[in-house]
C-alpha atoms as a PDB file:
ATOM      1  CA  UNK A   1      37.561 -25.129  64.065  1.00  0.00           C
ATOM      2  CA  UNK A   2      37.929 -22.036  62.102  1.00  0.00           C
ATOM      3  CA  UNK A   3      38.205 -18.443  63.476  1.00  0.00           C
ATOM      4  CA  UNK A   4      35.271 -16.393  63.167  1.00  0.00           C
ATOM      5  CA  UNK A   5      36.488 -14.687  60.189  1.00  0.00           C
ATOM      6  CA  UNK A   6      36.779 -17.709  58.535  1.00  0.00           C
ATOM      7  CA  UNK A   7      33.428 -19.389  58.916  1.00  0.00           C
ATOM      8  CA  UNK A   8      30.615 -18.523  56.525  1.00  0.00           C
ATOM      9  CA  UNK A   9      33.531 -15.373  55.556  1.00  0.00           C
ATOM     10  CA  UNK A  10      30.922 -14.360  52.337  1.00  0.00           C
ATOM     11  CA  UNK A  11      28.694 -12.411  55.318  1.00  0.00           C
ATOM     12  CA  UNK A  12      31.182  -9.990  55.802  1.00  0.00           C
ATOM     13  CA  UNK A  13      31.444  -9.040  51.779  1.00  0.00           C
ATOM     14  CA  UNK A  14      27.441  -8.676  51.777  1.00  0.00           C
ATOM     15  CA  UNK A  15      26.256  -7.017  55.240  1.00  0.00           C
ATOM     16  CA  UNK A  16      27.791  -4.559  57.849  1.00  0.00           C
ATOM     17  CA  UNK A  17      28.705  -7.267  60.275  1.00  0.00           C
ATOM     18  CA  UNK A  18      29.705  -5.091  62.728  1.00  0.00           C
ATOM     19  CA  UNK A  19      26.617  -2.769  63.072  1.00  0.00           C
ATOM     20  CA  UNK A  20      24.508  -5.794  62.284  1.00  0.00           C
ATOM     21  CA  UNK A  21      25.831  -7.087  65.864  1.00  0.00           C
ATOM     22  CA  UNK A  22      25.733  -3.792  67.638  1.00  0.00           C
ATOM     23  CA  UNK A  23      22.112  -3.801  66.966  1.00  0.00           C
ATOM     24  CA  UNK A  24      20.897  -7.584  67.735  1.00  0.00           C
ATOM     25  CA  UNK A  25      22.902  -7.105  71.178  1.00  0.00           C
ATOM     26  CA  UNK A  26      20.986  -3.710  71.792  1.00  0.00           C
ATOM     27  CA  UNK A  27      17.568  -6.022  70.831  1.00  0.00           C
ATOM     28  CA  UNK A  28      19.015  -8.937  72.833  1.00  0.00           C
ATOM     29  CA  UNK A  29      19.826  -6.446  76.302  1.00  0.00           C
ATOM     30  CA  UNK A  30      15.997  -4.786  75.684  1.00  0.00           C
ATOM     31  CA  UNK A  31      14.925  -8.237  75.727  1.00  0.00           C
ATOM     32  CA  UNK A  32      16.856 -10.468  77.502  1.00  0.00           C
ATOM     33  CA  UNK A  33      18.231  -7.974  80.219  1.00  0.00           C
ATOM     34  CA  UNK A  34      19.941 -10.896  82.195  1.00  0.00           C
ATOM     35  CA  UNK A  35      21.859 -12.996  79.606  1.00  0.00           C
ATOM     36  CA  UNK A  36      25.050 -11.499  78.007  1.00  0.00           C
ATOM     37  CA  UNK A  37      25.167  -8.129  76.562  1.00  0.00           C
ATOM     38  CA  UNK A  38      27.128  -8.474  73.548  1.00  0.00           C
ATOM     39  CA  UNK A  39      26.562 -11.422  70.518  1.00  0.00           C
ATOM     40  CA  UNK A  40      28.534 -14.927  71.672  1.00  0.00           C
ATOM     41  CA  UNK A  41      31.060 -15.583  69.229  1.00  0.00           C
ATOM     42  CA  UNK A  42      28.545 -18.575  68.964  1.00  0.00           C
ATOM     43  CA  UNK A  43      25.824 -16.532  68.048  1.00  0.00           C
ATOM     44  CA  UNK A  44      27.625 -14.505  65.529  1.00  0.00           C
ATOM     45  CA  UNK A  45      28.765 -17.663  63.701  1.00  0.00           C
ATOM     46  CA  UNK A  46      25.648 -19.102  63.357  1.00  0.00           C
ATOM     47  CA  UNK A  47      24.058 -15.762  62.205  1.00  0.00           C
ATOM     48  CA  UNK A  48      26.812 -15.235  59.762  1.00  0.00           C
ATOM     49  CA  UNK A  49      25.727 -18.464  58.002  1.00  0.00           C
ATOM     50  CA  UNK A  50      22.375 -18.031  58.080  1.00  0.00           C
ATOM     51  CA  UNK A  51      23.088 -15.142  56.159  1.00  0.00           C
ATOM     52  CA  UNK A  52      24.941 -16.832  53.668  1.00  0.00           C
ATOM     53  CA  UNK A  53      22.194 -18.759  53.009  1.00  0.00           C
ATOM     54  CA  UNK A  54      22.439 -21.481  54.778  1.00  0.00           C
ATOM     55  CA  UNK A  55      19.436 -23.637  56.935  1.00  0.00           C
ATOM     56  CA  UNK A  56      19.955 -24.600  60.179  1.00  0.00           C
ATOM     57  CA  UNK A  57      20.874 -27.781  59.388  1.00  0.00           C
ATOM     58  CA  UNK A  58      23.574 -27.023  56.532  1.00  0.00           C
ATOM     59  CA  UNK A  59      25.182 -24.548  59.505  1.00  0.00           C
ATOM     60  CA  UNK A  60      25.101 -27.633  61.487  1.00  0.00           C
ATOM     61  CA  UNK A  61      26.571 -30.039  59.378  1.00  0.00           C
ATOM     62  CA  UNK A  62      29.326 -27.862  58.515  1.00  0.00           C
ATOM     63  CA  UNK A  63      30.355 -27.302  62.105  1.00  0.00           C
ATOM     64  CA  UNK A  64      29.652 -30.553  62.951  1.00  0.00           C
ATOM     65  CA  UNK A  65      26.774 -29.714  65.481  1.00  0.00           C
ATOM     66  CA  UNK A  66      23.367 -30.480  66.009  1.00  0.00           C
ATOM     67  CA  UNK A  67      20.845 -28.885  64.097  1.00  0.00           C
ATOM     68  CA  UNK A  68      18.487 -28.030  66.495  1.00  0.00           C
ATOM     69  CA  UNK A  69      20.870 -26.846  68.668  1.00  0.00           C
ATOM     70  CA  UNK A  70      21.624 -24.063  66.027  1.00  0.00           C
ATOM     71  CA  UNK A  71      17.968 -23.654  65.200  1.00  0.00           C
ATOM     72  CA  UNK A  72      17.616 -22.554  69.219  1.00  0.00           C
ATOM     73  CA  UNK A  73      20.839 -20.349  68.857  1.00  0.00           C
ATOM     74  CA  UNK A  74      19.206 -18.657  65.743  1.00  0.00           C
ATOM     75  CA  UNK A  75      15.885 -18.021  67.628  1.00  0.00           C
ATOM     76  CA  UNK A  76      17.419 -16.936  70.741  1.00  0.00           C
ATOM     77  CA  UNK A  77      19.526 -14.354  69.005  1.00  0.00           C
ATOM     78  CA  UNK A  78      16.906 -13.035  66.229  1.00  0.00           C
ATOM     79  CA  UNK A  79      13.613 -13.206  68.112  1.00  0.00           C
END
């Protein structure tokens, strides 16, 4: 699999990735107090493709997941 950097790398050109994450974790610890503090390396892949453009399902296929298993990532980490 491709480093971080690599996947869905047209995020980083168009948004502030870093400050991006800095303030879903802050959401995420207001929220979720008791899971991790910081974005999974997970979590930031997924949301980097999501903000390429992509559906759940086209991050899927192209990391050779299941869908809905990204579809619960993305929820988890924006809501």
């Amino acid at each position: 699999m491709a480093s971080i950097q690599e996947q869905f790398a047209q995020a980083a050109n168009d948004w502030d990735l870093p400050r991006l994450y800095l303030d879903l974790a802050c959401a995420k610890r207001q929220v979720a107090p008791h899971k991790k503090k910081e974005l999974t390396d997970v979590e930031k892949i997924h949301l980097r493709g999501l903000l390429c453009g992509h559906s759940p399902a086209e991050i899927a296929a192209k990391l050779v997941k299941g869908a809905k298993g990204v579809e619960v990532d993305l929820c988890n980490t924006l809501y």
